[in-house]
C-alpha atoms as a PDB file:
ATOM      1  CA  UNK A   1       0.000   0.000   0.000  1.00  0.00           C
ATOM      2  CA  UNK A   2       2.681   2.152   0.951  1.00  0.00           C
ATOM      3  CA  UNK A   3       4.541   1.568  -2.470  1.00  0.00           C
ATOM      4  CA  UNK A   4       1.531   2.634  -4.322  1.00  0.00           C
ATOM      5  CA  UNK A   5       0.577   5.911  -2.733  1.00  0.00           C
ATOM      6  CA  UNK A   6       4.173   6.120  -2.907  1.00  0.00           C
ATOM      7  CA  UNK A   7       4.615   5.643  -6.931  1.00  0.00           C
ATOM      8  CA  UNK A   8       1.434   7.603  -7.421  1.00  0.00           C
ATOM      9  CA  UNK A   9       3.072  10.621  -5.592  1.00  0.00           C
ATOM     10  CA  UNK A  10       5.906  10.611  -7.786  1.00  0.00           C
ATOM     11  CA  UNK A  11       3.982  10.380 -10.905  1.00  0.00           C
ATOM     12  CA  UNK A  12       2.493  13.332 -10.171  1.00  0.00           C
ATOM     13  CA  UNK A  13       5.396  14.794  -9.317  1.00  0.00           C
ATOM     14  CA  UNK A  14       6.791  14.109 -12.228  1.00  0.00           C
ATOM     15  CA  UNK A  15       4.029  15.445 -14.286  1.00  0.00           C
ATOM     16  CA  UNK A  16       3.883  18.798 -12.506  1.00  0.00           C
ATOM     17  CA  UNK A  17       7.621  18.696 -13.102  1.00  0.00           C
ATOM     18  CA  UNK A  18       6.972  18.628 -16.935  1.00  0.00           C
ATOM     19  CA  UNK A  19       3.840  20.794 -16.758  1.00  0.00           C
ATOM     20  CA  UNK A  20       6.377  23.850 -14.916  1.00  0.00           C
ATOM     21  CA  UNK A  21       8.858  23.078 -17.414  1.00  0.00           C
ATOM     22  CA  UNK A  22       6.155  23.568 -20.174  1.00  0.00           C
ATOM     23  CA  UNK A  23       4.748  26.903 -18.980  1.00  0.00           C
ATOM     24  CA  UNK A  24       7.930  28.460 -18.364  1.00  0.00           C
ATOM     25  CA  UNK A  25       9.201  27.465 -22.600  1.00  0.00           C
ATOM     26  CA  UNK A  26       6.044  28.620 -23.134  1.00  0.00           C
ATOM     27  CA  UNK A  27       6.364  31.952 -21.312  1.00  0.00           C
ATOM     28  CA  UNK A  28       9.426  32.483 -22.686  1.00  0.00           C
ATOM     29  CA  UNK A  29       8.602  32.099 -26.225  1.00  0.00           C
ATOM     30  CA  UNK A  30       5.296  34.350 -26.419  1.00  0.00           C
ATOM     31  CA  UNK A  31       7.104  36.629 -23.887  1.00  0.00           C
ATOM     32  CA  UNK A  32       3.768  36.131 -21.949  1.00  0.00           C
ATOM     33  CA  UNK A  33       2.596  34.874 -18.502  1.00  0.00           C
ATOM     34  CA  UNK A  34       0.864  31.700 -18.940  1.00  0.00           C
ATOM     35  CA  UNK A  35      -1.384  32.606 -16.128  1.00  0.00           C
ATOM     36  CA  UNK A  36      -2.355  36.021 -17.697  1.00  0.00           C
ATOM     37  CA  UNK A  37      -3.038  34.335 -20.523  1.00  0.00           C
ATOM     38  CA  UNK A  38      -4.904  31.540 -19.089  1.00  0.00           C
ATOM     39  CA  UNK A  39      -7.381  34.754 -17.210  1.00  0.00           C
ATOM     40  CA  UNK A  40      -7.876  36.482 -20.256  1.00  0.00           C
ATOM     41  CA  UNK A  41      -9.178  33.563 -22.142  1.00  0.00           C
ATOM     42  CA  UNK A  42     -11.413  32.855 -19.589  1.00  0.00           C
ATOM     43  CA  UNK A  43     -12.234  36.602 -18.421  1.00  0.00           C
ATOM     44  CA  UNK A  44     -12.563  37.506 -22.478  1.00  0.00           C
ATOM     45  CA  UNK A  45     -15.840  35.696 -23.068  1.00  0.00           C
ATOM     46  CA  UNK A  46     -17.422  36.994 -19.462  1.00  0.00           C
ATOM     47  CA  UNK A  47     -16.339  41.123 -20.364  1.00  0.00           C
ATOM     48  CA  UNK A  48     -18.316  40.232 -23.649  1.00  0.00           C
ATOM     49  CA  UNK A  49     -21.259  39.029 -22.067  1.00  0.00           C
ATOM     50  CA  UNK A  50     -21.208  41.657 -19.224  1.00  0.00           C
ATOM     51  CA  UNK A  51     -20.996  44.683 -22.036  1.00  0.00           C
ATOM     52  CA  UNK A  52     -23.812  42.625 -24.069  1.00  0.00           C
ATOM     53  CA  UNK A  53     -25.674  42.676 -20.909  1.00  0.00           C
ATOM     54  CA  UNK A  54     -24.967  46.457 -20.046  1.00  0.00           C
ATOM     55  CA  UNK A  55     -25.414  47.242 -23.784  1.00  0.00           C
ATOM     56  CA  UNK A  56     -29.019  45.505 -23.557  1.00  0.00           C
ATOM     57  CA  UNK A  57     -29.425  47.398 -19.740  1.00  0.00           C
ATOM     58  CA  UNK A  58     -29.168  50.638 -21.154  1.00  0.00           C
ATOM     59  CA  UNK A  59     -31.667  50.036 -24.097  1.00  0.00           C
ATOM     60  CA  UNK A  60     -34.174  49.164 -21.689  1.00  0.00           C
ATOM     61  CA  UNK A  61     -33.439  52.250 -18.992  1.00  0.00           C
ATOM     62  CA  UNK A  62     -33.703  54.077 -22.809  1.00  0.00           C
ATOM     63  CA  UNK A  63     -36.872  52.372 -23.794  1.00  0.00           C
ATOM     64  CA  UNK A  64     -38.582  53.132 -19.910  1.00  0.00           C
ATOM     65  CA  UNK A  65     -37.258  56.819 -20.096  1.00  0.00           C
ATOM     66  CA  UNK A  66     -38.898  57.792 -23.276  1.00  0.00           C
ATOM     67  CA  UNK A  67     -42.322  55.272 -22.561  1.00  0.00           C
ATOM     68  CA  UNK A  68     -42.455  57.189 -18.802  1.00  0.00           C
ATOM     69  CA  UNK A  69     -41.845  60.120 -20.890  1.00  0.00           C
ATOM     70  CA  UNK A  70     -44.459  59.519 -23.486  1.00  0.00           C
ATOM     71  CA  UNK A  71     -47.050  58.439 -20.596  1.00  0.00           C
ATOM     72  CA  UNK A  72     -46.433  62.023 -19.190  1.00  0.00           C
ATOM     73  CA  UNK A  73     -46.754  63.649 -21.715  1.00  0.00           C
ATOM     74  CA  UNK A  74     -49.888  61.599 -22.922  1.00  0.00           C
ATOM     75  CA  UNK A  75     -51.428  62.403 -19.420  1.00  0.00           C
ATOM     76  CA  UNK A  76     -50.210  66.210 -19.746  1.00  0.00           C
ATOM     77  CA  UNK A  77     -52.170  66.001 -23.516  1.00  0.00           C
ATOM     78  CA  UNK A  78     -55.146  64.642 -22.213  1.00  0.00           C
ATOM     79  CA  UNK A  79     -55.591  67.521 -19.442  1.00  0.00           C
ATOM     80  CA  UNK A  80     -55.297  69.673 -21.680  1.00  0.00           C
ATOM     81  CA  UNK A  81     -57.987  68.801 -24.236  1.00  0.00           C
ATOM     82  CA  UNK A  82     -60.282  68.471 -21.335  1.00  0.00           C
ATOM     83  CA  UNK A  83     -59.713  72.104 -20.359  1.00  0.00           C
ATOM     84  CA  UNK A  84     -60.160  73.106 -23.525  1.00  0.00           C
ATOM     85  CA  UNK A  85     -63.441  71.051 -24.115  1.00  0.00           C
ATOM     86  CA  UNK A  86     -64.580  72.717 -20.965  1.00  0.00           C
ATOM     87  CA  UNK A  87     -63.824  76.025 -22.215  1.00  0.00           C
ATOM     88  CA  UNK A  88     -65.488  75.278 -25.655  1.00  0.00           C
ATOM     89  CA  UNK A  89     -68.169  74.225 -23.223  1.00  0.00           C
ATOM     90  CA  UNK A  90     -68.338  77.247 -21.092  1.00  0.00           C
ATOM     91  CA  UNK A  91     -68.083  79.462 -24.385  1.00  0.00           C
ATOM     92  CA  UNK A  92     -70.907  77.676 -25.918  1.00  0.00           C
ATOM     93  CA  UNK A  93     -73.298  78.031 -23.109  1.00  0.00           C
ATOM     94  CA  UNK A  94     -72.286  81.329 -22.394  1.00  0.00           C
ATOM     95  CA  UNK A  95     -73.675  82.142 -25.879  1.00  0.00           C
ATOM     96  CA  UNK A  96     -76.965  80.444 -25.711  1.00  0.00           C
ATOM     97  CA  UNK A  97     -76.984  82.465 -22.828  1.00  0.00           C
ATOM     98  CA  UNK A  98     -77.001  85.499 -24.931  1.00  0.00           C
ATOM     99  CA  UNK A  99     -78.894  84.804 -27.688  1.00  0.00           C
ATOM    100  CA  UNK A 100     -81.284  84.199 -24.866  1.00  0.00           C
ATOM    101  CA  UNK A 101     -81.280  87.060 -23.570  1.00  0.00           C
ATOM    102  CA  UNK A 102     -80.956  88.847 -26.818  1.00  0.00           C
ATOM    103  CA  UNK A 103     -84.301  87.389 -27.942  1.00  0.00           C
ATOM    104  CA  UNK A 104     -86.117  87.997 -24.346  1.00  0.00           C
ATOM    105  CA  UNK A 105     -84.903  91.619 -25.011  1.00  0.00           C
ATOM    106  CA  UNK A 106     -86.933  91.658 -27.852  1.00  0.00           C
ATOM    107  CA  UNK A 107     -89.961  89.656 -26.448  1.00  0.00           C
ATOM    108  CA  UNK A 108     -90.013  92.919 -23.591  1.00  0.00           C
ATOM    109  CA  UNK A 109     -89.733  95.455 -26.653  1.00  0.00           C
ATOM    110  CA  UNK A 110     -93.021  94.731 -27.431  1.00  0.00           C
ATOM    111  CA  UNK A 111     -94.412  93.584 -23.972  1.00  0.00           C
ATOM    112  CA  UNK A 112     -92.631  96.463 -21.804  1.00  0.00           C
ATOM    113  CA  UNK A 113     -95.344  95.455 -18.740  1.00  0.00           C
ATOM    114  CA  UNK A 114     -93.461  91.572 -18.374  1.00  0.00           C
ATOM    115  CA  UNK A 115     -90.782  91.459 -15.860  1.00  0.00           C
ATOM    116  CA  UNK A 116     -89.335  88.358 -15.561  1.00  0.00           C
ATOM    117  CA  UNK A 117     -86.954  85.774 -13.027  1.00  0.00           C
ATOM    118  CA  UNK A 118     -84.703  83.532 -15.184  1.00  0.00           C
ATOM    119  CA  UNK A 119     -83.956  80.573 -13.809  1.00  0.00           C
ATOM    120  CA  UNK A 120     -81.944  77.182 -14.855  1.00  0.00           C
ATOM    121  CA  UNK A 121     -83.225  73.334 -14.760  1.00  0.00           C
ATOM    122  CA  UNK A 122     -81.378  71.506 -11.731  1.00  0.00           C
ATOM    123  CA  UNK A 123     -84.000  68.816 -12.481  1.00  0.00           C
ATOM    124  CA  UNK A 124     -86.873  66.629 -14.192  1.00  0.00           C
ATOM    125  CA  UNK A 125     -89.566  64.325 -13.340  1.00  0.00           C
ATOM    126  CA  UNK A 126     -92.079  63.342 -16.359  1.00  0.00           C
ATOM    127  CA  UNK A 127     -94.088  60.108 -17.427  1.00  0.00           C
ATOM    128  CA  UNK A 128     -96.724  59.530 -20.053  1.00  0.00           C
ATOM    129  CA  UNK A 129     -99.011  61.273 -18.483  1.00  0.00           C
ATOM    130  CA  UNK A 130     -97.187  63.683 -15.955  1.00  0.00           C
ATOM    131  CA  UNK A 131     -93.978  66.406 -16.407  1.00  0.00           C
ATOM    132  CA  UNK A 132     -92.534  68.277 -13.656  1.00  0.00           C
ATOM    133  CA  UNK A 133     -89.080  69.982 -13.106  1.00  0.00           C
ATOM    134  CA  UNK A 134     -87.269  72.239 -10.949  1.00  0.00           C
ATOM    135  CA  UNK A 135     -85.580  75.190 -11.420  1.00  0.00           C
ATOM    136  CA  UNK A 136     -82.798  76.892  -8.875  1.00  0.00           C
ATOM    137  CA  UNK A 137     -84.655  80.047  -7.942  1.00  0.00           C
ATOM    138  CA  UNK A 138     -87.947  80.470  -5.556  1.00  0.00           C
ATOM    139  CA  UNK A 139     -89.074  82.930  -2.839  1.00  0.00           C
ATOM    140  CA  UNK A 140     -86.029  84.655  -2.351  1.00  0.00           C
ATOM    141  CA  UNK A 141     -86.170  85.767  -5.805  1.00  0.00           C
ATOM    142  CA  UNK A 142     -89.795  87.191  -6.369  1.00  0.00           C
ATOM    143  CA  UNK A 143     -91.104  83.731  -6.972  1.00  0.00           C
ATOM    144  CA  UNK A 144     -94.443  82.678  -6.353  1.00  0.00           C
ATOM    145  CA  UNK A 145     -97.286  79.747  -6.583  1.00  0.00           C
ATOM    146  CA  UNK A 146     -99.335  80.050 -10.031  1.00  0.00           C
ATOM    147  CA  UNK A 147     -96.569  82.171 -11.669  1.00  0.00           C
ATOM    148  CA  UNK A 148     -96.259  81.303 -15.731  1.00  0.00           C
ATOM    149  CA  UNK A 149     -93.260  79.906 -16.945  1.00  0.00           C
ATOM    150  CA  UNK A 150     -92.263  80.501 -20.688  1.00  0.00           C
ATOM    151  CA  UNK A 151     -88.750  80.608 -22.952  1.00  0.00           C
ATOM    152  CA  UNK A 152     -87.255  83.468 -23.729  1.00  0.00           C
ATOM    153  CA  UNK A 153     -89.660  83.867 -27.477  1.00  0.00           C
ATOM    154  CA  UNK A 154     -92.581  83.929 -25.317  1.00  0.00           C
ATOM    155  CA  UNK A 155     -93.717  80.106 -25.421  1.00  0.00           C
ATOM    156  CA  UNK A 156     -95.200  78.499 -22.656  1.00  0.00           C
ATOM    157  CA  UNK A 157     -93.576  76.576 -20.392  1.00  0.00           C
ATOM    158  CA  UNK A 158     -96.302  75.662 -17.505  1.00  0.00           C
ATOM    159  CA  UNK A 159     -96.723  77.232 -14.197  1.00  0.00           C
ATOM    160  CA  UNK A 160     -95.330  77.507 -10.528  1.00  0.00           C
ATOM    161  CA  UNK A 161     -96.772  75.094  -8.540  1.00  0.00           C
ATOM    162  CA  UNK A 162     -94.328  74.312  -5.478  1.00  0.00           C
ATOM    163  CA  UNK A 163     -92.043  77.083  -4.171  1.00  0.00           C
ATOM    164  CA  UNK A 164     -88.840  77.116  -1.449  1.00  0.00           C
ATOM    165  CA  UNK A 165     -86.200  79.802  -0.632  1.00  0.00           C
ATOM    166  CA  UNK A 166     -84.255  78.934  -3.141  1.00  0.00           C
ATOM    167  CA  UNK A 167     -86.134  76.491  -5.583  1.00  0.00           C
ATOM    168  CA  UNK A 168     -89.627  75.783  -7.586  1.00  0.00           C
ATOM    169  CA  UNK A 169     -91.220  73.435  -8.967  1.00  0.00           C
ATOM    170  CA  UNK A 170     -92.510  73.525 -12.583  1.00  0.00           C
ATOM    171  CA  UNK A 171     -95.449  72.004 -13.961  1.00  0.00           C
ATOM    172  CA  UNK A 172     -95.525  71.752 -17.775  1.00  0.00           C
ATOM    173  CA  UNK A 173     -97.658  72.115 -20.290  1.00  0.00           C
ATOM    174  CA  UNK A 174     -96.624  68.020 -21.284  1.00  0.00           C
ATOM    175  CA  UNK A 175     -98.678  67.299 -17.812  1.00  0.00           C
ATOM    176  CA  UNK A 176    -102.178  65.904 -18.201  1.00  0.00           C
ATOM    177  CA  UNK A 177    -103.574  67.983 -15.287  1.00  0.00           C
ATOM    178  CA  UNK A 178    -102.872  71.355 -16.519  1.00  0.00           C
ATOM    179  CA  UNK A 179    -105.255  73.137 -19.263  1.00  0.00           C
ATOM    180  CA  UNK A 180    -104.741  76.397 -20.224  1.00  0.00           C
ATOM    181  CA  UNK A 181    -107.544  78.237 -22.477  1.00  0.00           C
ATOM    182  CA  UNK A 182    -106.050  78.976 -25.752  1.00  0.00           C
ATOM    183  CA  UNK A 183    -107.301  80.340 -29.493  1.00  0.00           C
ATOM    184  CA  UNK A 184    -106.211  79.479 -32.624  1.00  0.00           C
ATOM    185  CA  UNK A 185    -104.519  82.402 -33.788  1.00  0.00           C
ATOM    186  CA  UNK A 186    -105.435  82.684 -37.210  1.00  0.00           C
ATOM    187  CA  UNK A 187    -109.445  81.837 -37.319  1.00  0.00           C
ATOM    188  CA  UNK A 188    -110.014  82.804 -33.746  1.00  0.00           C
ATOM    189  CA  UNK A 189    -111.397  79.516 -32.569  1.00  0.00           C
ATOM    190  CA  UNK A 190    -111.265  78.820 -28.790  1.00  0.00           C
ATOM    191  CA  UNK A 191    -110.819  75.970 -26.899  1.00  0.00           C
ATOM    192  CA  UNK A 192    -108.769  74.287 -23.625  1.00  0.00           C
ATOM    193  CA  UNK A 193    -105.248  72.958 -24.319  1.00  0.00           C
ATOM    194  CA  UNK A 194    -104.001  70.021 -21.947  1.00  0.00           C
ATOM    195  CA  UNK A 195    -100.489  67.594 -22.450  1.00  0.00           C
ATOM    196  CA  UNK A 196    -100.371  64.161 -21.526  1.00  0.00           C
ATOM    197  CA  UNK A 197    -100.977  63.004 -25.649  1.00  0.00           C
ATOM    198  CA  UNK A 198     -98.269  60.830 -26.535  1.00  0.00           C
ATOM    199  CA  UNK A 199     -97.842  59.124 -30.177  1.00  0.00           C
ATOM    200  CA  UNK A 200     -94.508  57.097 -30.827  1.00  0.00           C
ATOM    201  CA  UNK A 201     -91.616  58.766 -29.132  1.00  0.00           C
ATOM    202  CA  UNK A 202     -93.511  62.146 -28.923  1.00  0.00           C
ATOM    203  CA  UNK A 203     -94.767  64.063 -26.630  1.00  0.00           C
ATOM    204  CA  UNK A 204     -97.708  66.565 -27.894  1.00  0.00           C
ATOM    205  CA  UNK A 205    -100.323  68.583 -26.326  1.00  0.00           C
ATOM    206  CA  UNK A 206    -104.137  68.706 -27.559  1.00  0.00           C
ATOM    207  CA  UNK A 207    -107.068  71.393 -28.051  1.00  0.00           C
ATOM    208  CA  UNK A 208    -110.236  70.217 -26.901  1.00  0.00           C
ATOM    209  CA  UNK A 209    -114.540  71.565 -27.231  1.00  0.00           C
ATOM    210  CA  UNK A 210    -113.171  73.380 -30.709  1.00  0.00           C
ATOM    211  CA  UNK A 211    -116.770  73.630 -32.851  1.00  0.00           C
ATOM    212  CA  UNK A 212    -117.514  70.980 -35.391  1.00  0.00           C
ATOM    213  CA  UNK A 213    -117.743  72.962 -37.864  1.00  0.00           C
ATOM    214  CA  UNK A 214    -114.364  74.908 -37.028  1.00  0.00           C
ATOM    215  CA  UNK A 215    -111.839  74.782 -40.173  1.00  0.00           C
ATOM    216  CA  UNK A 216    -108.619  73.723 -38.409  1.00  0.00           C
ATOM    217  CA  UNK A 217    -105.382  73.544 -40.650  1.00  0.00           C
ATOM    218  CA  UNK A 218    -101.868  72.404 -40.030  1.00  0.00           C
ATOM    219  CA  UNK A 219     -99.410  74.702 -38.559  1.00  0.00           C
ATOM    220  CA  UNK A 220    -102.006  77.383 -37.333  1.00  0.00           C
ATOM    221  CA  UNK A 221    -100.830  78.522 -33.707  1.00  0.00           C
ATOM    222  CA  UNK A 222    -101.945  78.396 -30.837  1.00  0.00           C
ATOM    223  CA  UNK A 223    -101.977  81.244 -27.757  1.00  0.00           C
ATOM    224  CA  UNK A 224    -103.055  81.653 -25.133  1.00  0.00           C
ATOM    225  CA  UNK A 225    -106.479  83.500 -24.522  1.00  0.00           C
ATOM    226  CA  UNK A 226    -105.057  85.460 -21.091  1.00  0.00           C
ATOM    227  CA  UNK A 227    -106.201  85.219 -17.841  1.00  0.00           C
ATOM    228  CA  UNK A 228    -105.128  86.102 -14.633  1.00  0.00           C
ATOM    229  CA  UNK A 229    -102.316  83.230 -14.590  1.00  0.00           C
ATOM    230  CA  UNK A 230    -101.329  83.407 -18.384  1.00  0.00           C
ATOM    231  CA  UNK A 231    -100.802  86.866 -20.307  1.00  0.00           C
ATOM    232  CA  UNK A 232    -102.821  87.100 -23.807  1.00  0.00           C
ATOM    233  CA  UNK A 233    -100.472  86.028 -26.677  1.00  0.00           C
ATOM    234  CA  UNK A 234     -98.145  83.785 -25.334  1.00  0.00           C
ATOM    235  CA  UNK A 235     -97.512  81.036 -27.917  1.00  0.00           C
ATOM    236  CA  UNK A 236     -98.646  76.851 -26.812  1.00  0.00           C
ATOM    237  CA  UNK A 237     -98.222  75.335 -29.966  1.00  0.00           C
ATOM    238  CA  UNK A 238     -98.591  74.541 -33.561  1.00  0.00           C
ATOM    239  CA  UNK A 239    -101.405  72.119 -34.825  1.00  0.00           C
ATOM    240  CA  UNK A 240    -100.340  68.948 -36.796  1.00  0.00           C
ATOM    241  CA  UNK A 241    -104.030  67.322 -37.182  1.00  0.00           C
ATOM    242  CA  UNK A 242    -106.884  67.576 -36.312  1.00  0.00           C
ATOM    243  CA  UNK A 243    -110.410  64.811 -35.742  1.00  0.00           C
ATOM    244  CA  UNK A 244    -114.107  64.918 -34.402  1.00  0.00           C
ATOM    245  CA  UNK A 245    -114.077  63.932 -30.437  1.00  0.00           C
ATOM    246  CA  UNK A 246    -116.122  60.512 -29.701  1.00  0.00           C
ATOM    247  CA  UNK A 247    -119.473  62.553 -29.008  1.00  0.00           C
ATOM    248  CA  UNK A 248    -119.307  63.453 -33.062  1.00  0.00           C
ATOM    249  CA  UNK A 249    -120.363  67.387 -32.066  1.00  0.00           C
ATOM    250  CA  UNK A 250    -117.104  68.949 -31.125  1.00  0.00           C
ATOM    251  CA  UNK A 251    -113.555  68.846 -32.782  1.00  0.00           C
ATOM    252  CA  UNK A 252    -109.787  68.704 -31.171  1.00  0.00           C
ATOM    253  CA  UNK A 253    -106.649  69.020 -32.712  1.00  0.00           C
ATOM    254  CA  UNK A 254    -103.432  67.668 -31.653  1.00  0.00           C
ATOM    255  CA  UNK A 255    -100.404  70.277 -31.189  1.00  0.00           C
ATOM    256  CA  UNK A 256     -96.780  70.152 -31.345  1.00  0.00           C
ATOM    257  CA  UNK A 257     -95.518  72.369 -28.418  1.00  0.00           C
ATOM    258  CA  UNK A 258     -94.010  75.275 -29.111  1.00  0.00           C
ATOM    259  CA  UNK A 259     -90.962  74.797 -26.667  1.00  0.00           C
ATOM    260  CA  UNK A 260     -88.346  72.220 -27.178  1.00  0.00           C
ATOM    261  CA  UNK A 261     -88.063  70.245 -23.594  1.00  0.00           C
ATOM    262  CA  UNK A 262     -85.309  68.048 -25.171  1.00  0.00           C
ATOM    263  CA  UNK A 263     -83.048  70.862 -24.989  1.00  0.00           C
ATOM    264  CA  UNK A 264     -84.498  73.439 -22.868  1.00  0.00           C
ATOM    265  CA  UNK A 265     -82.532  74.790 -20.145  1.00  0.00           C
ATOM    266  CA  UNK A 266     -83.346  78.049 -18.786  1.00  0.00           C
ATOM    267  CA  UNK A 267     -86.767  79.260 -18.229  1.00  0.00           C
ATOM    268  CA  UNK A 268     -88.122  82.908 -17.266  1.00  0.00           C
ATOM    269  CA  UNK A 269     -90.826  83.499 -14.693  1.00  0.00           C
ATOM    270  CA  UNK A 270     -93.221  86.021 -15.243  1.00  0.00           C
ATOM    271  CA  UNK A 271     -93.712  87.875 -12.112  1.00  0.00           C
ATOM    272  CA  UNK A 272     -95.464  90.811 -13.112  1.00  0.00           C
ATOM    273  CA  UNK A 273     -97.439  91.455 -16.706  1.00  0.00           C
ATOM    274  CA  UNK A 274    -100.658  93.640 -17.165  1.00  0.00           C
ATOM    275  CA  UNK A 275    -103.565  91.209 -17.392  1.00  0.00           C
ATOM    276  CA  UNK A 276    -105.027  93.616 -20.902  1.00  0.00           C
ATOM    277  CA  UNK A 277    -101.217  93.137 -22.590  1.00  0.00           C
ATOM    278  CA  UNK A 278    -101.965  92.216 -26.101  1.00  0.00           C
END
């Protein structure tokens, strides 16, 4: 046993004997030091895989920059155009504001006894049958129970019919419980005008006790009569047909309103109007 460990230790030995020997010849031929050659071949492929790496590092610190950048400047964008929609907004209702005003200007140039309360929707209730809303003025500004609402060209709206300090509540002339007596402006014809008529997606109002005989025609108007709740004059509607009632003696016709409630926005209250104002 101890001759083997013994001839194994001088084979090896011998071997590193040879292996010196080898290096040094070869050191002294490439004028190099084996060992510094030995690192660089193995440090040479690492440094090419560590700059590939830092290379491929610094494209994607580049690549987060510019998409942090872009989502900035995306966000920055996007603030903008909704200042700028809110402006257009502003702008837009400031001018239907005007022209409002503009035309209720002209409505007083000819009625010089209305004085009036203008007041914005802040809500609306309606059904088939029923229409409501509520504007953002009431007793603190002149406003009263059984006041007429109409638009700023004199069309009716419906009347004051629930009042608080700072809010009322509208009743149209879409709602089924209000009638309002009315003429037909160009034969003279009189009759009552109620809402609640509804045909498809419409909404219309209709003229009722007109005489059977009574020639009716599409697109005559319709006013108001006056009375001690509605001036003389102000417009209701426009009539698109016309029919006997079920009793075979009287006629009604069926009216488009005068007032867009799609889009209507602002109303005026009469508060004060002379009761002989034609």
């Amino acid at each position: 046993m101890r001759h083997l460990i013994s001839t194994k230790v001088k084979v090896i030995l011998i071997l590193a004997v040879l292996l010196a020997a080898g290096l040094t010849i070869f050191s002294g031929v490439s004028n190099q030091n084996i060992f510094s050659n030995v690192t660089q071949s193995v440090l040479t492929p690492l440094r090419s895989g560590v700059n590939s790496m830092a290379e491929q590092a610094e494209k994607y610190y580049g690549y987060m920059f510019a998409y942090e950048s872009l989502v900035a400047e995306n966000a920055e964008l996007k603030s903008q155009l909704a200042q700028m929609q809110d402006e257009a907004r502003l702008a837009d209702s400031v001018e239907r504001e005007n022209q409002r005003l503009r035309a209720l200007l002209a409505l007083n140039t000819v009625h010089e006894d209305y004085k009036e309360v203008d007041a914005y929707i802040i809500s609306r209730s309606s059904t088939d049958w029923t229409s409501t809303f509520t504007v953002n003025r009431g007793s603190d500004s002149g406003i009263a129970v059984d006041m007429c609402a109409i638009t700023e060209n004199g069309e009716v709206i419906g009347l004051v019919t629930e009042v608080g300090s700072n809010y009322a509540v509208i009743k149209t002339v879409l709602d089924s419980t209000l009638e309002i007596s009315a003429i037909i402006s160009e034969s003279g014809y009189n009759g009552m005008v109620s809402g609640g008529y509804a045909q498809g997606m419409g909404h219309f109002l209709q003229m009722d006790y007109l005489p059977s005989s009574a020639i009716i025609k599409n697109k005559d108007q319709v006013v108001t009569s006056g009375s001690t709740v509605y001036p003389r004059g102000l417009i209701l509607g426009h009539v698109i047909d016309a029919d006997f009632d079920d009793t075979g003696v009287a006629k009604y016709a069926i009216l488009r309103p005068a007032a867009d409630f799609d889009v209507l926005e602002q109303v005026f209250i009469l508060t004060e109007y002379t009761t002989n104002a034609e």
